[in-house]
Protein backbone atom coordinates (compact mmCIF):
# COMPACT_ATOMS: atom_id res chain seq x y z
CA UNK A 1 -13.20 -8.56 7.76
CA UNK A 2 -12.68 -5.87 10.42
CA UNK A 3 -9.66 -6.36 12.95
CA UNK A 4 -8.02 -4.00 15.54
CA UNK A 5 -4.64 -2.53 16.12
CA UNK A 6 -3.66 -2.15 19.77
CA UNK A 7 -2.37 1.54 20.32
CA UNK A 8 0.90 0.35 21.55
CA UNK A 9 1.70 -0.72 18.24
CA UNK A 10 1.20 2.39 16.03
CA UNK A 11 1.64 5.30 18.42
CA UNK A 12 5.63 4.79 18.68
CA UNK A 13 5.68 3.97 14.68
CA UNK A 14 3.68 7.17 13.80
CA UNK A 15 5.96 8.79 16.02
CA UNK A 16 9.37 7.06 14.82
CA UNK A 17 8.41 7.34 11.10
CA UNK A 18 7.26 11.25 11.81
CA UNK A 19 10.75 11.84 13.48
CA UNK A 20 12.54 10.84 10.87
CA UNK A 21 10.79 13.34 8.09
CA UNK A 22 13.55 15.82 7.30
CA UNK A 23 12.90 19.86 7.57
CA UNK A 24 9.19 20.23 7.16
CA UNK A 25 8.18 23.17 5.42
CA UNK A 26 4.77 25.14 6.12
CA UNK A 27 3.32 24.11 2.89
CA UNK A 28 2.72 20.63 3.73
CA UNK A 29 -0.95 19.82 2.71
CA UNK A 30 -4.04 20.67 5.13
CA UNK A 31 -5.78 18.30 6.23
CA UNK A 32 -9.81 18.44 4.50
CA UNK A 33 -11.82 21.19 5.60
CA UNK A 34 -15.18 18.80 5.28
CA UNK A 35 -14.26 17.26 8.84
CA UNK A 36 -16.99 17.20 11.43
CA UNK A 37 -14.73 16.40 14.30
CA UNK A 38 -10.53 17.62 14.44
CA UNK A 39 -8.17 14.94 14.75
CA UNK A 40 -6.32 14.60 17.53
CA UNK A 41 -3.80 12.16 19.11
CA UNK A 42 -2.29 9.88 16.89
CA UNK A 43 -4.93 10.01 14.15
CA UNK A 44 -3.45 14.10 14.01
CA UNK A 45 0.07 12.68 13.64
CA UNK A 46 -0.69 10.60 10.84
CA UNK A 47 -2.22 12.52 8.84
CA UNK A 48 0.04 15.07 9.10
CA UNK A 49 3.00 12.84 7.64
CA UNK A 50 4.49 12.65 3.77
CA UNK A 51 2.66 9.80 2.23
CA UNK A 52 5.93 7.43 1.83
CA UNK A 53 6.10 7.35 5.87
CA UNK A 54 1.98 7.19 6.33
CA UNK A 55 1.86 4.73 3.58
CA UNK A 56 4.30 2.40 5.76
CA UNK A 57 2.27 3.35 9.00
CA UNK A 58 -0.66 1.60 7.27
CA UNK A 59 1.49 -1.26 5.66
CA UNK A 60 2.30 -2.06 9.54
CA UNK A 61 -1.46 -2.28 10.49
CA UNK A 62 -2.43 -3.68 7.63
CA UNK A 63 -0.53 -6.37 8.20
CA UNK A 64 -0.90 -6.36 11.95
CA UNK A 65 -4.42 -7.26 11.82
CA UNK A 66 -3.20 -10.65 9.85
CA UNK A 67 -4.48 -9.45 5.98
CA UNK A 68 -1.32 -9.95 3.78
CA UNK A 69 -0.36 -6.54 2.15
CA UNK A 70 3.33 -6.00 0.62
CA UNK A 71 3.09 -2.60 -0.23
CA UNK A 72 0.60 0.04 0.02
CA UNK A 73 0.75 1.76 -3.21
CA UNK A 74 -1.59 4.40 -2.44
CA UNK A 75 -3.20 5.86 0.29
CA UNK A 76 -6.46 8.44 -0.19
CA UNK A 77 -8.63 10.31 2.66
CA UNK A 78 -12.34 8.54 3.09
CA UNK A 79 -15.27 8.93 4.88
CA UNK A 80 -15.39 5.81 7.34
CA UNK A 81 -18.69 5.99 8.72
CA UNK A 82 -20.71 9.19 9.27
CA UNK A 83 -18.41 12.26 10.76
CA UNK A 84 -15.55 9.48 11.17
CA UNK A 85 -12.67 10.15 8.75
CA UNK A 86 -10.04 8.10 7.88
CA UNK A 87 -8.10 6.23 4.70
CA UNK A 88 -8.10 3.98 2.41
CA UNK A 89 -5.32 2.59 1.27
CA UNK A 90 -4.39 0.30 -1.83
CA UNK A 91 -1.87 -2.41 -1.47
CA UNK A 92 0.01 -3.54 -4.57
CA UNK A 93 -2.02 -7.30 -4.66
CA UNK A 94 -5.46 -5.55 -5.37
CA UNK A 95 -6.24 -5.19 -1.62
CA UNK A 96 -7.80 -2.32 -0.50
CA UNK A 97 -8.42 -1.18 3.05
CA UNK A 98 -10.33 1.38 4.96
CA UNK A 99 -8.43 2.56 7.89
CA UNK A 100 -9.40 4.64 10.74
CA UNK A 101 -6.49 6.12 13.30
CA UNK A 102 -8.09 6.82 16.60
CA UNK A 103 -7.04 9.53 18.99
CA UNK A 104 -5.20 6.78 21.01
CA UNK A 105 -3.44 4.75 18.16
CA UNK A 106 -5.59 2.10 17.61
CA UNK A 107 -5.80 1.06 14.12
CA UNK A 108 -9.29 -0.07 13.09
CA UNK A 109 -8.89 -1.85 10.05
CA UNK A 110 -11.47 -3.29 7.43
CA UNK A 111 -10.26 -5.11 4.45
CA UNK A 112 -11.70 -6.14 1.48
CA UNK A 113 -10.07 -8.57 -1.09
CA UNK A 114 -10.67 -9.63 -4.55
């Protein structure tokens, strides 16, 4: 099942949720080098975020696109589709997701349940 985010919905929580980070250091993890394409946008703001506040940024789309999904346990980079990287996360009812951020916020989610 793939369903769609609107950008109006996960630009202001990436942006909230990155506000909030206390007193980044420069030794936050860099982003994969095996990228064809830099992130920009929103997809950029996401990634760069501590996986507590990116794991709730998914949570919210995750549920926004109507699949049920109480916590997101883990979240991992993955290949999307060729050249298009994004995540997958795991919720904690054996849900996983593949999510791709793009530059404008929109949320592309496909879910797959057991």
């Amino acid at each position: 099942m793939k369903t769609m985010m609107s950008g109006w919905a996960m630009i202001p929580a990436a942006l909230a949720l990155a506000s909030c980070g206390g007193g980044g250091g420069e030794d936050q993890a860099a982003a994969p080098v095996n990228r064809s394409m830099p992130e920009t946008g929103a997809a950029a703001q996401v990634a760069q975020l501590d996986e507590g506040l990116r794991n709730g940024v998914f949570e919210k789309a995750i549920r926004d696109s109507g699949t049920a999904c109480p916590s997101v346990t883990d979240s991992q980079r993955a290949d999307i589709r060729p050249g298009v990287r994004g995540w997958k996360a795991q919720c904690n009812n054996g849900s996983a997701h593949l999510i791709e951020i793009t530059p404008d916020g929109t949320a592309n989610v496909t879910s797959r349940t057991d």
